[in-house]
C-alpha atoms as a PDB file:
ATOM      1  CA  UNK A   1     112.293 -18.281  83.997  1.00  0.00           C
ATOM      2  CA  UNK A   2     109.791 -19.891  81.803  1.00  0.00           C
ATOM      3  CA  UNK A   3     108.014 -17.933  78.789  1.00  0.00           C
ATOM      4  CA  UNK A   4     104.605 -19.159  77.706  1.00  0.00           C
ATOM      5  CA  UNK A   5     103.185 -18.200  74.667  1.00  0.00           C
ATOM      6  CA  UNK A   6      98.956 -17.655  74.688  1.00  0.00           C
ATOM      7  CA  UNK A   7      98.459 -15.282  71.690  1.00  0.00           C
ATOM      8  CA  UNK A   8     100.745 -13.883  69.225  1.00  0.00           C
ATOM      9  CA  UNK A   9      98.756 -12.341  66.694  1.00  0.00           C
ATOM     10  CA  UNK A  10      97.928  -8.292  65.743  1.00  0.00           C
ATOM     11  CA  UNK A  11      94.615  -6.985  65.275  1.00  0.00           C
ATOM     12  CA  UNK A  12      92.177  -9.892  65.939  1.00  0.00           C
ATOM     13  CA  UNK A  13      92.170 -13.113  67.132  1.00  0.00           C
ATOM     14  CA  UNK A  14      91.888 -15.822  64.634  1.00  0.00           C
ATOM     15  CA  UNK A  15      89.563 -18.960  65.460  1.00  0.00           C
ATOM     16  CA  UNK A  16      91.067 -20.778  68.671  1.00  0.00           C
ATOM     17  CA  UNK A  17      93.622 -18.486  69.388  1.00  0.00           C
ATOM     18  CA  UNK A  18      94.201 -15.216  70.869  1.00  0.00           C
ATOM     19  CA  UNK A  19      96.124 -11.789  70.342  1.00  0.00           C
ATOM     20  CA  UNK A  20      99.102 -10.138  72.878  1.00  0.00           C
ATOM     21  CA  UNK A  21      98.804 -12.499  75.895  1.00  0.00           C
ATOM     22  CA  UNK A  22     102.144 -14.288  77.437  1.00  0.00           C
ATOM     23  CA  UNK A  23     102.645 -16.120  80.848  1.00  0.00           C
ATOM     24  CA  UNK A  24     105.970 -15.385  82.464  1.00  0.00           C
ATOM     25  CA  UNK A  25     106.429 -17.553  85.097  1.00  0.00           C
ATOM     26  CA  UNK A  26     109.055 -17.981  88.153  1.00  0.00           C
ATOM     27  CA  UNK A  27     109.342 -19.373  91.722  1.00  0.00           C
ATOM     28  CA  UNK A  28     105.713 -20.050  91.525  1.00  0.00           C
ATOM     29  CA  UNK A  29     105.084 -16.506  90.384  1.00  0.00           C
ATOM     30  CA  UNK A  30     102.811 -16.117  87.497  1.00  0.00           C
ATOM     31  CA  UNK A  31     102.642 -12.639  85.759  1.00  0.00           C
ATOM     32  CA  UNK A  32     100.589 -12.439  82.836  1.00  0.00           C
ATOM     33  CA  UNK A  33     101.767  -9.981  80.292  1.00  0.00           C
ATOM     34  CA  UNK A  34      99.289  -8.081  77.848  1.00  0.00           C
ATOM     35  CA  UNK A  35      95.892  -9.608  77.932  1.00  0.00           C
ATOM     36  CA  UNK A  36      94.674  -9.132  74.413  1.00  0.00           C
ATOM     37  CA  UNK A  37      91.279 -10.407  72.322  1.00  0.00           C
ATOM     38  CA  UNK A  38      90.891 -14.444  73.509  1.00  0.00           C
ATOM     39  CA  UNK A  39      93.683 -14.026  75.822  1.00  0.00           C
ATOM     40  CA  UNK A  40      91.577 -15.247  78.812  1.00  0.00           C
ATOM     41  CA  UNK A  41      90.526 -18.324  77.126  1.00  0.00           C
ATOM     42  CA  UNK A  42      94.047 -19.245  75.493  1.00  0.00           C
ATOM     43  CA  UNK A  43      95.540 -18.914  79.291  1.00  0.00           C
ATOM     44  CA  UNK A  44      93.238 -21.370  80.909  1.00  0.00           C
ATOM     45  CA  UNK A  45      94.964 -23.904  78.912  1.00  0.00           C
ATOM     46  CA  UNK A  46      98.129 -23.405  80.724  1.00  0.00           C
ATOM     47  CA  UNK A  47      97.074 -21.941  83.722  1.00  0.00           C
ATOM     48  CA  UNK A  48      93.691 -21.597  86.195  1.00  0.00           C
ATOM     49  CA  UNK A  49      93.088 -17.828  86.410  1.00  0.00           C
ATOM     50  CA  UNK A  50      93.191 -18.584  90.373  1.00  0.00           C
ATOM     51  CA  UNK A  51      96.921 -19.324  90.256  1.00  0.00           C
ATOM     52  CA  UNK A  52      97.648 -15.251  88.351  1.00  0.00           C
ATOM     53  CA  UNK A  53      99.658 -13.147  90.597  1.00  0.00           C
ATOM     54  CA  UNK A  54      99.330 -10.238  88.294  1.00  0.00           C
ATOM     55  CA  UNK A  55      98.987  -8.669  85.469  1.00  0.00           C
ATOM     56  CA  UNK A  56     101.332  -6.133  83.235  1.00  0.00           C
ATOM     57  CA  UNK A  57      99.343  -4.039  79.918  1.00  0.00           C
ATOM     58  CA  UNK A  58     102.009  -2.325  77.725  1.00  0.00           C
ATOM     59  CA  UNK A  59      99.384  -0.110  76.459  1.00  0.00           C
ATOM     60  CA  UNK A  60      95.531  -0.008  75.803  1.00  0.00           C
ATOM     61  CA  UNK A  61      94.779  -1.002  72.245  1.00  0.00           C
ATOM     62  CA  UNK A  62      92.609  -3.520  72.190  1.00  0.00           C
ATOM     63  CA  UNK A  63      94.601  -6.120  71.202  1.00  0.00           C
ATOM     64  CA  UNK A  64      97.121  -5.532  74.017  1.00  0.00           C
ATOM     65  CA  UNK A  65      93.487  -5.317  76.785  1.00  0.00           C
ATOM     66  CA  UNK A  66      91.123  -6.122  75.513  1.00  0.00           C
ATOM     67  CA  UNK A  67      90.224  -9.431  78.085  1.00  0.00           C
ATOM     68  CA  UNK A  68      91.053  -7.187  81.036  1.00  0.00           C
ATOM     69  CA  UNK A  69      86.996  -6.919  81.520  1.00  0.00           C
ATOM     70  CA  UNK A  70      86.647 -10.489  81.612  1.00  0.00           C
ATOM     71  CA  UNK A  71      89.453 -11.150  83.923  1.00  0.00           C
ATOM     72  CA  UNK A  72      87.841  -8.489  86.078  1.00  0.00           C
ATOM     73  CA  UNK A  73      84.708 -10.191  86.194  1.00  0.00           C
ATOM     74  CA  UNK A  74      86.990 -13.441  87.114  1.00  0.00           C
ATOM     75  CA  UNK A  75      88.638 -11.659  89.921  1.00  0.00           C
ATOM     76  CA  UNK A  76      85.257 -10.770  91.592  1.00  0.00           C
ATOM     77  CA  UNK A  77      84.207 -14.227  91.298  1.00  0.00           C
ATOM     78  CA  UNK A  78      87.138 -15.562  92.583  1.00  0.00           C
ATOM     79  CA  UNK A  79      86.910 -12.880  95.643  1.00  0.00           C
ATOM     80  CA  UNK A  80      83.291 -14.063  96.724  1.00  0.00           C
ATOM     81  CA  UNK A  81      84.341 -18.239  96.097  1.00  0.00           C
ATOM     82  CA  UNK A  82      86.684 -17.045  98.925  1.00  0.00           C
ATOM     83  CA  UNK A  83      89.556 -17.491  96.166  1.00  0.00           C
ATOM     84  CA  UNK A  84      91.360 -14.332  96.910  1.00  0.00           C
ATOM     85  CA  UNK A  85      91.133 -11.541  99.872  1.00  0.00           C
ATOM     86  CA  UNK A  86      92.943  -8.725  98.198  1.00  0.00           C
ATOM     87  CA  UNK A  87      92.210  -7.094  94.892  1.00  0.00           C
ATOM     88  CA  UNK A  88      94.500  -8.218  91.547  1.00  0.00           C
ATOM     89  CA  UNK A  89      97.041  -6.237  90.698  1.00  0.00           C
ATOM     90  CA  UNK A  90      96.925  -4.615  87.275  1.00  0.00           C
ATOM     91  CA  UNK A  91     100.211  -2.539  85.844  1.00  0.00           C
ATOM     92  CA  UNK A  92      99.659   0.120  83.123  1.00  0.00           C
ATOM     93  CA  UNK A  93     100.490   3.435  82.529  1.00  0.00           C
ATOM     94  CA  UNK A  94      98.671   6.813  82.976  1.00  0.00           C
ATOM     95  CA  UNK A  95      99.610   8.310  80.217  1.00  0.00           C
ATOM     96  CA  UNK A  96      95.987   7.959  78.819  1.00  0.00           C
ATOM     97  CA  UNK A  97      93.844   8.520  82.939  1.00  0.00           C
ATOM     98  CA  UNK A  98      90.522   7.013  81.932  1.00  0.00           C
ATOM     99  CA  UNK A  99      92.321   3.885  80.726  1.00  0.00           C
ATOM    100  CA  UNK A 100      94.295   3.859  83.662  1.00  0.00           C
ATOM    101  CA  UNK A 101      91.339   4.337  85.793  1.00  0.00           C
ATOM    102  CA  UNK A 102      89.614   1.672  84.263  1.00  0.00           C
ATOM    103  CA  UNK A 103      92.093  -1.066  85.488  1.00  0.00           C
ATOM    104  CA  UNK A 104      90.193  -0.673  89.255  1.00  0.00           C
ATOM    105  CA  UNK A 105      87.611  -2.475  89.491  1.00  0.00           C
ATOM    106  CA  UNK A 106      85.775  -1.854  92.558  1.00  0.00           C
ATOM    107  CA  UNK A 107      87.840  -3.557  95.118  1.00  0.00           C
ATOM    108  CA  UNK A 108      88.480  -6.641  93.142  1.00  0.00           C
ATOM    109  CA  UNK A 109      91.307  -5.268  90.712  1.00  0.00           C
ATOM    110  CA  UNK A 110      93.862  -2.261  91.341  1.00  0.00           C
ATOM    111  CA  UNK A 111      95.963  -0.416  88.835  1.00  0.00           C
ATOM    112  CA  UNK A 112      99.102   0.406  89.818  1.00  0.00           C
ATOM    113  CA  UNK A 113     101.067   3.080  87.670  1.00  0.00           C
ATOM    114  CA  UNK A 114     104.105   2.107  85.526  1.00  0.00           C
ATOM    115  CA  UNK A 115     106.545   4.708  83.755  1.00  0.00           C
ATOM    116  CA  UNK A 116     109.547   5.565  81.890  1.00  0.00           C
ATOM    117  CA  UNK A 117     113.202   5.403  82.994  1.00  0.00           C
ATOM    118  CA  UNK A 118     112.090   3.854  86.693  1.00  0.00           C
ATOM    119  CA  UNK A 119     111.233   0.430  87.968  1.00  0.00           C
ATOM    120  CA  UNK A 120     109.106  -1.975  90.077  1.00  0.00           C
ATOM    121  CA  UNK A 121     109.601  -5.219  91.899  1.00  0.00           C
ATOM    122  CA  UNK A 122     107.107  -7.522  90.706  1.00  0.00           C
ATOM    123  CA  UNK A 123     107.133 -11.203  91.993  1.00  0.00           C
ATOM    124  CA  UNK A 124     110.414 -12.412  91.389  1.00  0.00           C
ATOM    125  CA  UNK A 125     111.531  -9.458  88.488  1.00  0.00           C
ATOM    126  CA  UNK A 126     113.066  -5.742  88.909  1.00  0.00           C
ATOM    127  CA  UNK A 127     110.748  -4.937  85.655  1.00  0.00           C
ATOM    128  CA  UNK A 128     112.362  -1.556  83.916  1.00  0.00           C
ATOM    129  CA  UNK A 129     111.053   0.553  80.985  1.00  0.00           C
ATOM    130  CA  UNK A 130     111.055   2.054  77.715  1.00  0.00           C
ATOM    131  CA  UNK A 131     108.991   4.191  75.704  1.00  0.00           C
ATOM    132  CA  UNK A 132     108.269   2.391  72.215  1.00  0.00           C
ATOM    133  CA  UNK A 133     107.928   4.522  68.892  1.00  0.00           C
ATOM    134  CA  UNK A 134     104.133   3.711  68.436  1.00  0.00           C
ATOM    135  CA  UNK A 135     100.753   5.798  67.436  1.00  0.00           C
ATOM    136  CA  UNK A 136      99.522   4.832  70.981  1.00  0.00           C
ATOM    137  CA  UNK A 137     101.834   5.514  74.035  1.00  0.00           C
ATOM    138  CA  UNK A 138     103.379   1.938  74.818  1.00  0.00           C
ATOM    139  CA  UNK A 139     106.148   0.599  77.043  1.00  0.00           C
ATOM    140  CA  UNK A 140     108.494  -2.093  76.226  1.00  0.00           C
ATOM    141  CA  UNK A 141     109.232  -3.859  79.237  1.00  0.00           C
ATOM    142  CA  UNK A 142     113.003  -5.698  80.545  1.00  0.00           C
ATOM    143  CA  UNK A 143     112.389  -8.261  83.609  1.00  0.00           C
ATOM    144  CA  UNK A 144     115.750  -9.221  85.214  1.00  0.00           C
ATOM    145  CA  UNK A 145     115.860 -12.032  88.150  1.00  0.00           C
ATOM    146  CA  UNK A 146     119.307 -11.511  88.876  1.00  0.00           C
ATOM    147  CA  UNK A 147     120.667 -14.196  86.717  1.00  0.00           C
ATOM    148  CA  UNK A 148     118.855 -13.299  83.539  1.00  0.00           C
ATOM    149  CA  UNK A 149     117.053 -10.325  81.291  1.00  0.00           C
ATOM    150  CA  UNK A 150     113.819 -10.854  79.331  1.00  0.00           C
ATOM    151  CA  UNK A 151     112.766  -7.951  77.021  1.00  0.00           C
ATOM    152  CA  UNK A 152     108.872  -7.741  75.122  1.00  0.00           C
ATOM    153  CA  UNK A 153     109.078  -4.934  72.738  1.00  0.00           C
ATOM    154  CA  UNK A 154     105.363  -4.217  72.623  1.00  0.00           C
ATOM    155  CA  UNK A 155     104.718  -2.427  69.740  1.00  0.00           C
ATOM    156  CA  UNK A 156     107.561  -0.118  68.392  1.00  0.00           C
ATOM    157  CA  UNK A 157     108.825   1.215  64.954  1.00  0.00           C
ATOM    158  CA  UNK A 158     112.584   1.216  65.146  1.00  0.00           C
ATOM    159  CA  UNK A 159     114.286   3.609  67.935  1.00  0.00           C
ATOM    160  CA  UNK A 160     118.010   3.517  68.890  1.00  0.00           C
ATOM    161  CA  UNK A 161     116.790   3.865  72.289  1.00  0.00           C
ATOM    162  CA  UNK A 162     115.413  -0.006  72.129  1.00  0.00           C
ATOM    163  CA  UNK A 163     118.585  -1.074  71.235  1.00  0.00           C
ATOM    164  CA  UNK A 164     119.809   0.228  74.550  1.00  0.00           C
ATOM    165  CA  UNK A 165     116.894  -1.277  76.097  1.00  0.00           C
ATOM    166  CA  UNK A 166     117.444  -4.613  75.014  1.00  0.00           C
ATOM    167  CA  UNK A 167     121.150  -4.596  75.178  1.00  0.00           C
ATOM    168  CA  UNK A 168     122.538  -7.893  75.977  1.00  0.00           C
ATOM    169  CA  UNK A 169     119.164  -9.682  77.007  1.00  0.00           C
ATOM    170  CA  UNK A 170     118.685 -13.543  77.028  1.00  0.00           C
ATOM    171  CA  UNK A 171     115.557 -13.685  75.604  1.00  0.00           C
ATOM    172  CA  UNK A 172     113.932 -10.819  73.104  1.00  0.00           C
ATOM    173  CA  UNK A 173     110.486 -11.317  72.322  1.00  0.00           C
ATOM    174  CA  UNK A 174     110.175  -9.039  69.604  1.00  0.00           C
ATOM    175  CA  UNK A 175     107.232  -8.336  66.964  1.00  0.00           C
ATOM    176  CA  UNK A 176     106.777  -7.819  63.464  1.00  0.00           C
ATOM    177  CA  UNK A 177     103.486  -7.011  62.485  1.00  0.00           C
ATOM    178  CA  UNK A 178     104.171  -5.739  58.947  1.00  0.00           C
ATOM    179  CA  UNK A 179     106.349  -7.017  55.842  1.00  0.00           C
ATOM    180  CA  UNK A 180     109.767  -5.728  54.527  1.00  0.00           C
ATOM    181  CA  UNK A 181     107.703  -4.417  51.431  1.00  0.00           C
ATOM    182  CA  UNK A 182     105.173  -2.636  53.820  1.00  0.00           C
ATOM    183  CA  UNK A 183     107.409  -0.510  55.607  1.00  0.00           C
ATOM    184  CA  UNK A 184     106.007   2.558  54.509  1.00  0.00           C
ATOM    185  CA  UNK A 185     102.406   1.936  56.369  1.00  0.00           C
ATOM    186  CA  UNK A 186     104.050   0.004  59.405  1.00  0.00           C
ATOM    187  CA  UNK A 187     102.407   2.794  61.276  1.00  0.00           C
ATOM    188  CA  UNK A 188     104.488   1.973  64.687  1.00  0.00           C
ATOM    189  CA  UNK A 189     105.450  -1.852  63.694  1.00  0.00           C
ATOM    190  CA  UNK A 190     108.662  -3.242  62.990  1.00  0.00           C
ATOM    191  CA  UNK A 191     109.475  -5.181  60.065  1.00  0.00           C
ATOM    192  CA  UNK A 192     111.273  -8.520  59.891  1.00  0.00           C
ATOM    193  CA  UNK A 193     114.012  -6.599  58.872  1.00  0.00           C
ATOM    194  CA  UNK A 194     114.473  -4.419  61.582  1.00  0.00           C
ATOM    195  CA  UNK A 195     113.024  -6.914  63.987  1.00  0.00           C
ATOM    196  CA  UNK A 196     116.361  -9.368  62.890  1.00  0.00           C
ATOM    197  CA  UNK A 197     118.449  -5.734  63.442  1.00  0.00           C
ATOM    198  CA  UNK A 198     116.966  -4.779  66.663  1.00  0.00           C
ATOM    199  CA  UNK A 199     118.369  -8.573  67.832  1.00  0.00           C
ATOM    200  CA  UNK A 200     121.397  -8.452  66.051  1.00  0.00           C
ATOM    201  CA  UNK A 201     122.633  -4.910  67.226  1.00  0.00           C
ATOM    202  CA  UNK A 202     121.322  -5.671  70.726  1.00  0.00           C
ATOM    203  CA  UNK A 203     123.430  -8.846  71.104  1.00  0.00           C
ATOM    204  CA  UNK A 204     120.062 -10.625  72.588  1.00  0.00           C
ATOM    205  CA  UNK A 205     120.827 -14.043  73.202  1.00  0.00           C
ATOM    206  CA  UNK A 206     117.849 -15.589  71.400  1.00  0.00           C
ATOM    207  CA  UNK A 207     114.651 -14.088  69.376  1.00  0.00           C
ATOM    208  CA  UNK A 208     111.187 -14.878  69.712  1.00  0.00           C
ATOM    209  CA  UNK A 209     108.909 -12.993  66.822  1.00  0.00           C
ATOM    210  CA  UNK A 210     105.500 -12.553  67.541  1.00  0.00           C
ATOM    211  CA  UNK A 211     102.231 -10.083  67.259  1.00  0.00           C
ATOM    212  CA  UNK A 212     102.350 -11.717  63.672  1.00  0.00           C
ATOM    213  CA  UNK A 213     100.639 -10.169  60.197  1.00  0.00           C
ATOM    214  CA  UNK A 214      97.241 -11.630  59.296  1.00  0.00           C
ATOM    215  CA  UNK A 215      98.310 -12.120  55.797  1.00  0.00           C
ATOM    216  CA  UNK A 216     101.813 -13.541  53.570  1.00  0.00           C
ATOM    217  CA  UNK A 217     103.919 -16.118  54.137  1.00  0.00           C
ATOM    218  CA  UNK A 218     105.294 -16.035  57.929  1.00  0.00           C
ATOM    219  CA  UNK A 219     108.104 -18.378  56.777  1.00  0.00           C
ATOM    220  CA  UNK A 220     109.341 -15.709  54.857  1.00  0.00           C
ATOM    221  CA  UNK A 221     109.275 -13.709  58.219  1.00  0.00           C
ATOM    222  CA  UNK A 222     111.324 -15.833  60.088  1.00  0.00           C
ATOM    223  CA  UNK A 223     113.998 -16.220  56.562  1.00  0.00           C
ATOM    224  CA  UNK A 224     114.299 -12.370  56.654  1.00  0.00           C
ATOM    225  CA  UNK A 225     115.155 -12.131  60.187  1.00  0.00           C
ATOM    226  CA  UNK A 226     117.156 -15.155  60.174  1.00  0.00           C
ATOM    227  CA  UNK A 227     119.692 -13.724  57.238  1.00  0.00           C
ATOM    228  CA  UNK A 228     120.379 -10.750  59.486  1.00  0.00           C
ATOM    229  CA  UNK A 229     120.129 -12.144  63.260  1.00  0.00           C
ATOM    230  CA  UNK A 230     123.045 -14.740  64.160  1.00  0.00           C
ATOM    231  CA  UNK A 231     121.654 -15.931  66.649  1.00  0.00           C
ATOM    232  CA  UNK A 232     118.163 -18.665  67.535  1.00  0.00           C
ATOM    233  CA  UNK A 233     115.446 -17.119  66.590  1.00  0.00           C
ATOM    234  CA  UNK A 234     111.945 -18.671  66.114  1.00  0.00           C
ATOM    235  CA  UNK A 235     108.218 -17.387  65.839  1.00  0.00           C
ATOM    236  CA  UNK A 236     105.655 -17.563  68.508  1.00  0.00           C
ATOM    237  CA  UNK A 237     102.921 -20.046  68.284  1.00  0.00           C
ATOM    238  CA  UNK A 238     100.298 -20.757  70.619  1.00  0.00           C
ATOM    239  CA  UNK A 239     101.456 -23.148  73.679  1.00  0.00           C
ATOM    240  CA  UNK A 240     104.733 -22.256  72.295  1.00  0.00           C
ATOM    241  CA  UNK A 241     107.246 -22.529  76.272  1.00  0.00           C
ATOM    242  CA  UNK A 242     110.654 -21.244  76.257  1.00  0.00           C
ATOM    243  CA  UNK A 243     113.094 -21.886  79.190  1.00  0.00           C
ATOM    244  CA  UNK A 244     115.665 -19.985  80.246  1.00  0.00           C
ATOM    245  CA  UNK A 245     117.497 -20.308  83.620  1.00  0.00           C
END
């Protein structure tokens, strides 16, 4: 498998760069997951929107979907070029129907439903689920090709029920939005402290940190989850590609 990072930041894009947007890519299948503010500019630098197979939205704030308009538009283009013959494939929940019902777009996109506790075949990935601790409803999301397990957390506040979730993975790709010190207003975001727990107490093979704080001193992000993860852990940065086979 091959992990590409496009955007990694909460809230808002900064210049040049984009918020939740990641390319997973195997046996020539390209998923894009979360398609955040900027996300469909970052992505052209790594792939042409031509060569997405689909697309996977852990929930609907805007920084997690906020592109999905603009790779709607895309799709329709690509359909009358003579691109594609069959309407894109767009996974969300239904938790919240008019959000849902937004992923159709005539017959150039189609949502298909994702939930709880079950799973769905997508590409190369059985692609299982878990219900993160967050203001909006949000799934975490665990591919596995057979040979290996890639979790994205979304966004969560701790649960012992992620832990499960991301038992024994080879790749976590975790965020922190908030400090240690801001813990009290995380308001559904981990902390690098619990982020560095979560990977720890999970046994994941090897952290990623990402949907990053606007503000402070990231290093001190990556210290803080460093002194209580043993294993590699790094943060996201745009055109940051992780291996893993």
């Amino acid at each position: 498998m091959k992990l590409t990072i496009a955007g990694c930041w909460g809230a808002y894009p900064p210049a040049n760069e984009a918020t939740s947007a990641y390319l997973l890519e195997k046996d020539g299948f390209r998923l894009l997951i979360d398609c955040g503010s900027g996300a469909i500019s970052q992505i052209q630098n790594f792939v042409d929107l031509s060569e997405l197979d689909a697309l996977i939205v852990s929930h609907y704030h805007h920084d997690h979907k906020a592109d999905i308009g603009c790779l709607q538009y895309n799709m329709f283009l690509q359909r009358i070029g003579g691109l594609r013959s069959s309407a894109f494939p767009i996974y969300g929940h239904c938790k919240e129907p008019e959000q849902f019902s937004a992923l159709n777009y005539m017959n150039y996109t189609e949502g298909r439903e994702i939930t709880a506790h079950t799973s769905v075949v997508i590409g190369p990935w059985t692609v299982t689920f878990c219900e993160t601790n967050h203001p909006a409803y949000c799934l975490a999301m665990r591919f596995d090709d057979g040979e290996r397990t890639f979790v994205y957390t979304a966004d969560t506040h701790w649960t012992d029920d992620m832990v499960r979730f991301c038992s024994d993975c080879d790749l976590l790709l975790s965020e922190c939005s908030v400090y240690d010190h801001d813990v009290s207003v995380s308001s559904g975001h981990l902390t690098p402290e619990l982020a560095g727990k979560l990977a720890q107490q999970s046994r994941a093979r090897q952290l990623i940190i990402t949907h990053l704080p606007h503000y402070g001193a990231h290093e001190e992000i990556l210290e803080r989850v460093t002194a209580i993860y043993s294993g590699p852990a790094q943060l996201a940065a745009k055109g940051s590609v992780i291996y893993f086979a």
